[in-house]
Protein backbone atom coordinates (compact mmCIF):
# COMPACT_ATOMS: atom_id res chain seq x y z
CA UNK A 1 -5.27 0.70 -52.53
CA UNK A 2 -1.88 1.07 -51.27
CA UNK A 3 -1.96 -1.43 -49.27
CA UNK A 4 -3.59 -4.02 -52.23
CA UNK A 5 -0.27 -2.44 -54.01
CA UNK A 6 2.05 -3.40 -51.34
CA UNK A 7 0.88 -7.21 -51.20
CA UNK A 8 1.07 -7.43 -54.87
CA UNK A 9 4.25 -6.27 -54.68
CA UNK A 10 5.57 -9.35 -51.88
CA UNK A 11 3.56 -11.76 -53.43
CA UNK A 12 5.42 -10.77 -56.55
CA UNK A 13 9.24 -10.64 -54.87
CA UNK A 14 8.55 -13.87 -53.67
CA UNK A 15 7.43 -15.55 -57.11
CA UNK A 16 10.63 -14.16 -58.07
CA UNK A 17 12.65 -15.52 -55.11
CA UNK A 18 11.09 -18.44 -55.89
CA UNK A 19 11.69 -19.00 -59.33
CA UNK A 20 14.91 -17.99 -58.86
CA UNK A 21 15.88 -20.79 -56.16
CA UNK A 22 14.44 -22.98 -58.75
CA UNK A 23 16.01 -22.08 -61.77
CA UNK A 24 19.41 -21.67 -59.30
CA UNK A 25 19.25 -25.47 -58.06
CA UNK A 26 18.17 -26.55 -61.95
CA UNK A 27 21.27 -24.74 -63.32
CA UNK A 28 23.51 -26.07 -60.90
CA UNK A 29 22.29 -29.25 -61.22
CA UNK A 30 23.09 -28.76 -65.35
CA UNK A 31 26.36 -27.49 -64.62
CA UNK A 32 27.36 -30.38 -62.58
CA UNK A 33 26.22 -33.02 -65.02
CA UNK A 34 28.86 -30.94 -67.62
CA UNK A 35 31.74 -31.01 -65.30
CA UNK A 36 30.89 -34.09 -64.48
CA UNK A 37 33.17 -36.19 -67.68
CA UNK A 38 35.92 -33.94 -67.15
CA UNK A 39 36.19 -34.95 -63.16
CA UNK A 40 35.75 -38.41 -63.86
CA UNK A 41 38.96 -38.59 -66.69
CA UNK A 42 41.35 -37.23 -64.10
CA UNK A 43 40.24 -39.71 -61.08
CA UNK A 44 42.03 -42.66 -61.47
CA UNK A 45 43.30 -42.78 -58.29
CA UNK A 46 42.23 -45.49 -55.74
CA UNK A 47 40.99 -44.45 -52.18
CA UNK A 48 39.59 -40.97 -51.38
CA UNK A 49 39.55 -39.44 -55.04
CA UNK A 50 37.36 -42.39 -55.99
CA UNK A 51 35.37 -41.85 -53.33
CA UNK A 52 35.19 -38.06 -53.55
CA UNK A 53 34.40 -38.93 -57.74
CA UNK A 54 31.37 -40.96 -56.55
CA UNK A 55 30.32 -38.54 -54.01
CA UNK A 56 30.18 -35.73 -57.07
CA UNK A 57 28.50 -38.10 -58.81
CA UNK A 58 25.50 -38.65 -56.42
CA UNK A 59 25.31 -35.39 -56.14
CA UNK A 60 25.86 -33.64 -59.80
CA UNK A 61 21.35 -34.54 -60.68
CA UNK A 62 20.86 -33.23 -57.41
CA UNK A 63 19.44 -29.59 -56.28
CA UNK A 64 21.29 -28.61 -53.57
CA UNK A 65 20.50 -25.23 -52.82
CA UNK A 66 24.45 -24.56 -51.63
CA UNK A 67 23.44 -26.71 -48.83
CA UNK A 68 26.31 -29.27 -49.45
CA UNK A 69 29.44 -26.86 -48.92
CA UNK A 70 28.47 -26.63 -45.47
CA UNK A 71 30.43 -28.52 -43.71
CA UNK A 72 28.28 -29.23 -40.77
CA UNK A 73 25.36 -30.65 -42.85
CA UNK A 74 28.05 -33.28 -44.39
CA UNK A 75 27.81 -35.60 -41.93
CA UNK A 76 25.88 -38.81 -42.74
CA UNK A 77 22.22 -40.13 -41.32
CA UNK A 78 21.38 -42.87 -41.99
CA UNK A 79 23.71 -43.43 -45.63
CA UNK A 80 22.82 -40.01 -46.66
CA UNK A 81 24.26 -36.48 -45.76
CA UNK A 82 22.24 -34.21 -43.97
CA UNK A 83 22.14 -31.46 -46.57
CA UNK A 84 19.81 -34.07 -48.62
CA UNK A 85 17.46 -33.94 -46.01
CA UNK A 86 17.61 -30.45 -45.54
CA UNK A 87 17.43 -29.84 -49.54
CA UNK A 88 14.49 -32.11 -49.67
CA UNK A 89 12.20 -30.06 -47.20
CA UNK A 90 13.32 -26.73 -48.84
CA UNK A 91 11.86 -28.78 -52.35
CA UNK A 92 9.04 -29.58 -50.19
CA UNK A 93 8.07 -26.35 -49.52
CA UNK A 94 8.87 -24.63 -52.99
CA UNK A 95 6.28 -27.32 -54.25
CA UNK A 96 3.69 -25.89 -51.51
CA UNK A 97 4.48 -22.37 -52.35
CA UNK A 98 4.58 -22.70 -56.38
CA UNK A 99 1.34 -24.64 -56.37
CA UNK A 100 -0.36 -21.98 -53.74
CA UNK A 101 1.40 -18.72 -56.12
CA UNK A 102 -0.23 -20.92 -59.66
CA UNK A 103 -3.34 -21.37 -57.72
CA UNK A 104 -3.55 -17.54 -56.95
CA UNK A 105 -2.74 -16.73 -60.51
CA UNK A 106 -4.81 -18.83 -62.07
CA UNK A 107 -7.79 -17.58 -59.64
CA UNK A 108 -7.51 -14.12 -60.12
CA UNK A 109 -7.59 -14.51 -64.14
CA UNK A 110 -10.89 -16.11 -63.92
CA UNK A 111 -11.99 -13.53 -61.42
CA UNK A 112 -11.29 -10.73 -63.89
CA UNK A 113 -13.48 -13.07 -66.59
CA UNK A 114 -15.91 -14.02 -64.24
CA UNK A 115 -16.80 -10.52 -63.14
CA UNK A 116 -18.05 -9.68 -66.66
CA UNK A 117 -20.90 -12.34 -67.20
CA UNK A 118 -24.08 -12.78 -65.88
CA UNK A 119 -24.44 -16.61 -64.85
CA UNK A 120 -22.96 -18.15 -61.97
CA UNK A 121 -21.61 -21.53 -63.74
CA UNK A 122 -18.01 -19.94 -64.28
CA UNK A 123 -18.23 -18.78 -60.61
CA UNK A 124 -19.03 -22.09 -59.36
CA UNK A 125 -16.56 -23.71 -62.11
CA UNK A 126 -13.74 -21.92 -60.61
CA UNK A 127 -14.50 -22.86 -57.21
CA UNK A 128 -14.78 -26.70 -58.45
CA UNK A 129 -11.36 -26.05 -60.26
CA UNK A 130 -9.87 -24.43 -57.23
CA UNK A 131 -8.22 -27.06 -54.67
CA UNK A 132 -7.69 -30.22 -57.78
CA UNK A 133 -5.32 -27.55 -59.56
CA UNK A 134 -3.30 -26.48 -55.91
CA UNK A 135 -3.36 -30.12 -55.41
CA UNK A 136 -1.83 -31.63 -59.12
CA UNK A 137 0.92 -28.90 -59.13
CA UNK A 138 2.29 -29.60 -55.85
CA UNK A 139 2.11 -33.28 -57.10
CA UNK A 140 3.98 -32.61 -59.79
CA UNK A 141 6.99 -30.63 -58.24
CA UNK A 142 6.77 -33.54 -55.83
CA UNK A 143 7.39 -35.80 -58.68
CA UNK A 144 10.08 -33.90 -60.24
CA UNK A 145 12.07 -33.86 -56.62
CA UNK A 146 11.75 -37.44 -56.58
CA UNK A 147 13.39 -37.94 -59.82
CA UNK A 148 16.06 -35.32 -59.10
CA UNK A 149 17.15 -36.37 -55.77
CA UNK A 150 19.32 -39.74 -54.89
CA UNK A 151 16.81 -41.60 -52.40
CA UNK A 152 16.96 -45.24 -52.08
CA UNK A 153 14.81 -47.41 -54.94
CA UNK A 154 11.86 -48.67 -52.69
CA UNK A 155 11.72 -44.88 -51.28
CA UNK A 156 11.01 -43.65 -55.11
CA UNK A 157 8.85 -46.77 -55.38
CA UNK A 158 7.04 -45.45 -52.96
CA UNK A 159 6.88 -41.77 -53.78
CA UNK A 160 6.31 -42.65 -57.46
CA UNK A 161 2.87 -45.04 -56.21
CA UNK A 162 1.64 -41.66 -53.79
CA UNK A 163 2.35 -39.29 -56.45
CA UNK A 164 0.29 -41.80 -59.04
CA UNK A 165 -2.63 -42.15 -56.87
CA UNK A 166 -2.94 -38.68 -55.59
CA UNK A 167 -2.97 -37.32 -58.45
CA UNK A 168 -6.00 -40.38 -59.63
CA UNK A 169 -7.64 -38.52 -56.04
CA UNK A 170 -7.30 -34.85 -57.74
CA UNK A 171 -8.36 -35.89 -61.02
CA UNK A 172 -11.50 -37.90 -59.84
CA UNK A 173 -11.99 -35.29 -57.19
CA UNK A 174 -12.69 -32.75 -60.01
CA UNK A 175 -14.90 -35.37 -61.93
CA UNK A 176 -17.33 -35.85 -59.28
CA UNK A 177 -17.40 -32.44 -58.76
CA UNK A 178 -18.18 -31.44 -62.11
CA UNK A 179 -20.61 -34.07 -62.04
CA UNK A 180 -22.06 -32.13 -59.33
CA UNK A 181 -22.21 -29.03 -61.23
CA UNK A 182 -23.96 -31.32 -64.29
CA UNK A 183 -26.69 -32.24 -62.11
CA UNK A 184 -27.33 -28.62 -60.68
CA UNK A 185 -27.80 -27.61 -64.58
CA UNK A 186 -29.87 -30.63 -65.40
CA UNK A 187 -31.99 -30.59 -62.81
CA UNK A 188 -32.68 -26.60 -63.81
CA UNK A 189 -33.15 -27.25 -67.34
CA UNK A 190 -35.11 -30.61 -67.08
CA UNK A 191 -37.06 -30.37 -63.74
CA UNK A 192 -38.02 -26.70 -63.17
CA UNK A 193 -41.61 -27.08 -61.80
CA UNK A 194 -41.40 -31.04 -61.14
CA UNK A 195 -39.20 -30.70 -57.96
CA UNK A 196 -40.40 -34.28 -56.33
CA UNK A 197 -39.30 -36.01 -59.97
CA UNK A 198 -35.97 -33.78 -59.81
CA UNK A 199 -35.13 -35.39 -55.93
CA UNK A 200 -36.14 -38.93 -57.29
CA UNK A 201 -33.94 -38.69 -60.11
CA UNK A 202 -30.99 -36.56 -59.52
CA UNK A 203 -29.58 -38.68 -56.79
CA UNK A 204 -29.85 -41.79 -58.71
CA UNK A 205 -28.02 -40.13 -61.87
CA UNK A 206 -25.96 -38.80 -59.77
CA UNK A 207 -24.74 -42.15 -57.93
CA UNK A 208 -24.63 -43.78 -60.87
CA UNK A 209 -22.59 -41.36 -62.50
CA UNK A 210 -19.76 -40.92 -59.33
CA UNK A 211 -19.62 -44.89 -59.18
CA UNK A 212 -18.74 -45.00 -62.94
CA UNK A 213 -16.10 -41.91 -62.31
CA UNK A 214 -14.63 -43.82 -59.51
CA UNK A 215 -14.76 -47.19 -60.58
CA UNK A 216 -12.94 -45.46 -63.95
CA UNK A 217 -10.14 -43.54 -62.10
CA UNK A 218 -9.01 -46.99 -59.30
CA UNK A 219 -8.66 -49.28 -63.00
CA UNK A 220 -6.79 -46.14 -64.83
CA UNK A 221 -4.31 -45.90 -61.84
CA UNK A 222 -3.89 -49.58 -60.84
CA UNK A 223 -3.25 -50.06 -64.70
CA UNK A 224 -0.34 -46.89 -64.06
CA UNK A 225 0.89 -48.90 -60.88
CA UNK A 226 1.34 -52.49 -62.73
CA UNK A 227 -1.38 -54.23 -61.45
CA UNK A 228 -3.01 -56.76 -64.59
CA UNK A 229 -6.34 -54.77 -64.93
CA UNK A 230 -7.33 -56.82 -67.69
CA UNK A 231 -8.04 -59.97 -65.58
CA UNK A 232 -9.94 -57.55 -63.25
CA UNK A 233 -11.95 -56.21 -66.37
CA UNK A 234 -12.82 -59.61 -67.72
CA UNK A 235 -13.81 -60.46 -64.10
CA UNK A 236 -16.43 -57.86 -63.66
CA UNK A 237 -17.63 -58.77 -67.32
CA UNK A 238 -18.70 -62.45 -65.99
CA UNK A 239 -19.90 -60.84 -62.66
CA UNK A 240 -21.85 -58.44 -64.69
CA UNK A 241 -23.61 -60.82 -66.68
CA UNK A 242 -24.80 -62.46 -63.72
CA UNK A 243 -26.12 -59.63 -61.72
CA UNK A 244 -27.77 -58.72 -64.95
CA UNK A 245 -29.33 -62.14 -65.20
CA UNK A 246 -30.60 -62.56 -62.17
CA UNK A 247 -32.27 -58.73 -62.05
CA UNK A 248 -33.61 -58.93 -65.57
CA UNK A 249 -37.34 -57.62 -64.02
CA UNK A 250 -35.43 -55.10 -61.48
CA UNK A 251 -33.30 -53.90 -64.83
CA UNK A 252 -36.71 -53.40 -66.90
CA UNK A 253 -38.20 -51.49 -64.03
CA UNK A 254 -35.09 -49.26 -63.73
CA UNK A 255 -35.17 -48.85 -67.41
CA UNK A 256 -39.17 -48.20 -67.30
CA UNK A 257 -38.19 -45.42 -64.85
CA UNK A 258 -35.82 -44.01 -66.89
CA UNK A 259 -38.66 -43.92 -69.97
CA UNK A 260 -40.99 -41.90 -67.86
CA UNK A 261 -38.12 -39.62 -66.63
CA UNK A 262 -37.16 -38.71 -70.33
CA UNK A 263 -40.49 -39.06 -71.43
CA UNK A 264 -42.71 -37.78 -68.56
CA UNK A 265 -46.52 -38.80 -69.25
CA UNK A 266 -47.29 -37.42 -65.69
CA UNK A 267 -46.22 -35.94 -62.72
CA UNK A 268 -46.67 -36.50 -59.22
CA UNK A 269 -50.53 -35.50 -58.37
CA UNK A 270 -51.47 -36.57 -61.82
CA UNK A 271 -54.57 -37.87 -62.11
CA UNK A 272 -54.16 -41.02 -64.80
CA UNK A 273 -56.24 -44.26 -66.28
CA UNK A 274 -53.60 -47.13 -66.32
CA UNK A 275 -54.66 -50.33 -67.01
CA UNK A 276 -57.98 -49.79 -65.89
CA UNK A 277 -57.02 -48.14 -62.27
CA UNK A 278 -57.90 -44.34 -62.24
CA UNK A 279 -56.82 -41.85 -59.77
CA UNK A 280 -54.13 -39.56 -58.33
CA UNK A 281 -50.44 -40.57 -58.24
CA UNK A 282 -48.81 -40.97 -55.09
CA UNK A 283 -45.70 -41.84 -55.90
CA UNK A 284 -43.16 -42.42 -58.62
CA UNK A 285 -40.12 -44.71 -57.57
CA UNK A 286 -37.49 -46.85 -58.96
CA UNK A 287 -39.46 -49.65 -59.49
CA UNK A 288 -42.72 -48.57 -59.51
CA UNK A 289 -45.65 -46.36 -59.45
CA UNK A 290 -48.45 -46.07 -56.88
CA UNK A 291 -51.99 -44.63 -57.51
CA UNK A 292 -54.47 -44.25 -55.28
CA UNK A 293 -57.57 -44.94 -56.70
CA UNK A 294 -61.32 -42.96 -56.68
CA UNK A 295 -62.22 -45.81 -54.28
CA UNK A 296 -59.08 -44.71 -51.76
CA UNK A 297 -57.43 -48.48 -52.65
CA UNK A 298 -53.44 -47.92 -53.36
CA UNK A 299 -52.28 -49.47 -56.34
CA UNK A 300 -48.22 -50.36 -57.24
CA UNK A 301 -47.48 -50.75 -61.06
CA UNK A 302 -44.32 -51.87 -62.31
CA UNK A 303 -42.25 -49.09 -63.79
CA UNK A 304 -41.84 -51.49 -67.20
CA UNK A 305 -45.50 -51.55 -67.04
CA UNK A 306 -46.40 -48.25 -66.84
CA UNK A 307 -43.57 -47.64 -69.98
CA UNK A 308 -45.13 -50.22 -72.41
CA UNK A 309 -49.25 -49.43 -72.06
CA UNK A 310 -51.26 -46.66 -72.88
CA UNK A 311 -51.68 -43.67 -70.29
CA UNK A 312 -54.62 -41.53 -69.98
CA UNK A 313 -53.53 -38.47 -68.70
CA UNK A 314 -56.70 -36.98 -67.04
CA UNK A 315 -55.12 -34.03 -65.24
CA UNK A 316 -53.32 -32.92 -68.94
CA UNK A 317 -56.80 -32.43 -70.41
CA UNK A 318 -58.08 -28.50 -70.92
CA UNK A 319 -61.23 -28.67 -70.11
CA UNK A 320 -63.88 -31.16 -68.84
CA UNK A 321 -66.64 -31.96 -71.72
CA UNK A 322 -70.58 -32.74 -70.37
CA UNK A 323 -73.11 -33.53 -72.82
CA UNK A 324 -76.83 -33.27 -70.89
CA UNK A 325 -80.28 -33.20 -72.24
CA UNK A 326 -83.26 -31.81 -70.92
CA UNK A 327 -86.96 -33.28 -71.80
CA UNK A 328 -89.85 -30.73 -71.97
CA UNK A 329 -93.16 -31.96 -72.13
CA UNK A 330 -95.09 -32.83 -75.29
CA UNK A 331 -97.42 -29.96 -74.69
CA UNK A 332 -94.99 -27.46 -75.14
CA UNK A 333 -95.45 -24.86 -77.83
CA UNK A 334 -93.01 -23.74 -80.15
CA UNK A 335 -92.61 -20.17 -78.80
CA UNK A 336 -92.05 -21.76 -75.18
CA UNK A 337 -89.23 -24.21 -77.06
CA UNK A 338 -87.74 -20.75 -77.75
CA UNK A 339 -87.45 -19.74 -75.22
CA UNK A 340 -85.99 -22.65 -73.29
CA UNK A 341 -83.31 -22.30 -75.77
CA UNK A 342 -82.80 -18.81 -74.92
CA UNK A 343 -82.65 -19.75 -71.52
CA UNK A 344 -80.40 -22.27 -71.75
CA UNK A 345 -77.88 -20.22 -74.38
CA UNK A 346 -78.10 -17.27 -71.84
CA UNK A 347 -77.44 -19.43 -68.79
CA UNK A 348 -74.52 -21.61 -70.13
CA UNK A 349 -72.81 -18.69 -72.13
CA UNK A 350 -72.78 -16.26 -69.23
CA UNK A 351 -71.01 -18.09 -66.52
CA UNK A 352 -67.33 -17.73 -66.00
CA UNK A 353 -66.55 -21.24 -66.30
CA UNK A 354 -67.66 -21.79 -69.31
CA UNK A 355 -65.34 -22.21 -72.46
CA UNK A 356 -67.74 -23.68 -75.04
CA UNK A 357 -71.41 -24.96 -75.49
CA UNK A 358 -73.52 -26.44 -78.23
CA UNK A 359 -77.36 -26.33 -77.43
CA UNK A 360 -79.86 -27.47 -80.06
CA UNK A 361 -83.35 -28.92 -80.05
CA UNK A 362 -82.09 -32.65 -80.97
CA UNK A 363 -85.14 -34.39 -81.57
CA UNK A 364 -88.20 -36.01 -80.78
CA UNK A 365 -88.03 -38.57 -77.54
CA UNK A 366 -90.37 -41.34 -76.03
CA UNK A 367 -92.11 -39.04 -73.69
CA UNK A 368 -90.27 -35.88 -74.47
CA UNK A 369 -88.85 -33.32 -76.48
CA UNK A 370 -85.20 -33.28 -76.11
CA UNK A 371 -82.84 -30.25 -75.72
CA UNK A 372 -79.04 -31.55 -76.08
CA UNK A 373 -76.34 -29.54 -74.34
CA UNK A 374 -72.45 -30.02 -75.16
CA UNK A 375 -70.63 -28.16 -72.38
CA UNK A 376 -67.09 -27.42 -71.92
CA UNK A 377 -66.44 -26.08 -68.15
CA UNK A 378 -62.78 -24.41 -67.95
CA UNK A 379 -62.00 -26.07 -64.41
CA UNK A 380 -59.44 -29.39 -64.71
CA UNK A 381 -60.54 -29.97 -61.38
CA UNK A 382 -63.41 -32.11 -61.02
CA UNK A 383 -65.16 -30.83 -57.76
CA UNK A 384 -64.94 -27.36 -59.17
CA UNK A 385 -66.87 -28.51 -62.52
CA UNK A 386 -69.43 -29.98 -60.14
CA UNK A 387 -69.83 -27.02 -58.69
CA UNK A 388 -70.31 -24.75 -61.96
CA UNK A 389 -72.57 -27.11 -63.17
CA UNK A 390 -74.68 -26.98 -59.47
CA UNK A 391 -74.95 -23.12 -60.08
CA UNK A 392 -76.07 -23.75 -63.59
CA UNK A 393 -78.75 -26.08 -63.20
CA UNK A 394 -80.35 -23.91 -59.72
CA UNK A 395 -80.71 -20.76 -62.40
CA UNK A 396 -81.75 -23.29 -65.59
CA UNK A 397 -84.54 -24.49 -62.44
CA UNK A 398 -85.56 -21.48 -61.37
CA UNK A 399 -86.26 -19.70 -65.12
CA UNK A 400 -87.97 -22.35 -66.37
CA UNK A 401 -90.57 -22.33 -63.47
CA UNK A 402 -90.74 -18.69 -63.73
CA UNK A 403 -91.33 -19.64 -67.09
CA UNK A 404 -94.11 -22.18 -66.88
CA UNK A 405 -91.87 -24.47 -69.09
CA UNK A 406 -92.24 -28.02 -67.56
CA UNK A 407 -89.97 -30.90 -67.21
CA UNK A 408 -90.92 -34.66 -68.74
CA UNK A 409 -90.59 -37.69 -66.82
CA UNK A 410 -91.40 -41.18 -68.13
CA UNK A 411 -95.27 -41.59 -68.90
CA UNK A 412 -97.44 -44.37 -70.54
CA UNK A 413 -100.66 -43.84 -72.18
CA UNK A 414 -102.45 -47.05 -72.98
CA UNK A 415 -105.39 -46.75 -75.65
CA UNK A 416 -107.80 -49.48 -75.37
CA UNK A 417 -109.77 -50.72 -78.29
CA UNK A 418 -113.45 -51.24 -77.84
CA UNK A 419 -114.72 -54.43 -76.79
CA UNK A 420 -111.24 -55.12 -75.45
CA UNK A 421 -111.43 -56.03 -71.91
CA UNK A 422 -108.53 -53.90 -69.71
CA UNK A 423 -105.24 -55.43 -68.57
CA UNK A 424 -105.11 -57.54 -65.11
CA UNK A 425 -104.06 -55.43 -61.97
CA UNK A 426 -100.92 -55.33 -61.58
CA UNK A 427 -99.44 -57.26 -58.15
């Protein structure tokens, strides 16, 4: 703890050093520019007092740190005294050093808010915030130093166009970023069990998304810098109407895409009915669907297809419905109907797959009397209804044989009238 105390305690002596250097240079700078009239009036002199009026002059809007009374850092290089130089790397590193002590400040009040909530968006927020804030501050003392100090015009020219377009980099930097952060949420919110959907989609939003950040943040500063963005604009309108002409069916697909992604009829392993193809999907891309088919035959769909027909979403239904009907034999007496039917009821009811049933004597057939069953099996999956049914129909078999209750199969009985002579042979 002491230790945490006695860091605090530098970093805080040199905040104060700091801001005292740059409230010292700022004041002196003010108290130049007010003595500055008052010089001027009494300098009518040619020669040196002219001179020594225009040297005050340069150097009244000018943060000088006391560097210029020493006389060895008065000699020229290169049209400009040395204590400029010198005064401009001390700037330099007050800019570092103010934008590192903000940053810190800054950090450490989120901390303290952080550390009292339960998600981790602020946390991650903070870390996104993190380098574009170092980065704009030091910028921005940069900027001010430019302004303050006497450099030639196409040096501030220059300055002025890094300090415009870094600070386009910071600001864009923390777009995309926060784009990133979007996605992460989106992708929790929107795709929690569809994972394969989530790593088709996110990317593409995501592209999409940074192009139009980027795209956004190059116009805003070339408009800052003087370039005639509104040529450029008008040119990307024309362009843009081409592209879009010429991709009208890769468009629809993309827009298809983005129909199932809001709407989401299926999923990946879906089994669907689309325009008369049935089976699994294998695939959902950006232009279009594949399905592999009962038959094993791979079948591509447009994406605008697949948005504008009806789906059948087999996989989505909750159970699988069966209706069946078993024929007993004409001969079969009324107590052995009831007790097929008790059979039946006891079988269907009883096993574990089985969510509903409807079993009823229906009626009277050609060669038999009919037993209709409406059956429900729980399982989605259609190999595992198969097999329910199979164990179904082996105990249905074996009752009704313990049972003496017999099955009908298609007869004939032909009644011939007397005198009548019989049919041909067949063959």
């Amino acid at each position: 703890m002491r230790k945490l105390l006695d860091a605090r305690f530098v970093v805080n002596v040199l905040v104060v050093c700091c801001a005292m250097l740059v409230l010292g240079a700022l004041f002196q700078a003010h108290a130049q520019d007010q003595e500055l009239p008052a010089t001027a009036e009494t300098t009518t002199e040619p020669g040196g007092v002219a001179d020594t009026v225009e040297r005050i002059t340069t150097t009244a809007a000018q943060p000088t740190f006391g560097l210029d009374r020493i006389s060895i850092l008065q000699r020229p290089l290169l049209g400009y005294p040395a204590w400029q130089y010198c005064a401009s790397l001390i700037w330099i590193f007050l800019a570092f050093f103010v934008a590192a002590v903000i940053d810190m400040i800054i950090t450490r009040q989120f901390k303290r808010f952080t550390a009292h909530t339960t998600t981790d968006i602020d946390d991650r927020l903070l870390e996104i915030l993190h380098t574009p804030i170092k980065l704009t501050v030091f910028l921005v003392m940069l900027n001010v130093g430019v302004k303050m100090f006497e450099w030639p015009v196409w040096g501030e020219k220059i300055l002025s166009t890094l300090f415009t377009v870094g600070v386009a980099i910071a600001v864009v930097v923390l777009v995309v970023r926060l784009v990133d952060l979007l996605l992460g949420l989106m992708e929790t919110k929107f795709f929690p069990d569809d994972s394969q959907m989530a790593q088709l989609m996110m990317p593409v939003i995501g592209k999409s998304l940074k192009v139009f950040v980027i795209v956004i943040g190059a116009l805003t500063a070339a408009q800052h810098l003087g370039f005639p963005i509104t040529s450029v604009i008008a040119g990307l309108g024309i362009g843009g109407i081409a592209v879009a002409l010429a991709a009208q069916d890769t468009l629809a697909n993309l827009f298809g895409t983005v129909a199932l992604l809001i709407d989401r009829p299926f999923r990946v392993g879906d089994r669907i009915e689309v325009e008369g193809y049935n089976g699994p999907i294998e695939r959902i891309g950006l232009r279009s669907t594949r399905i592999r088919t009962l038959d094993g035959h791979l079948v591509t769909i447009p994406n605008k297809t697949v948005a504008n027909v009806p789906i059948n979403n087999i996989a989505m239904r909750p159970t699988i419905k069966e209706i069946m009907t078993f024929g007993l034999t004409y001969d079969t007496t009324p107590e052995q109907m009831r007790e097929a039917l008790t059979i039946l009821r006891d079988v269907f009811t009883k096993h574990p797959e089985t969510d509903d049933v409807w079993i009823n004597w229906k009626g009277y057939g050609a060669f038999s009397l009919d037993i209709q069953v409406i059956y429900w099996c729980k399982q989605v999956e259609y190999a595992e209804f198969l097999k329910a049914l199979e164990e179904m129909n082996l105990e249905i078999k074996e009752r009704f044989d313990a049972a003496g209750l017999e099955f009908a199969f298609p007869t004939q009985t032909i009644h011939l009238e007397p005198g009548a002579s019989p049919p041909p042979p067949s063959g």
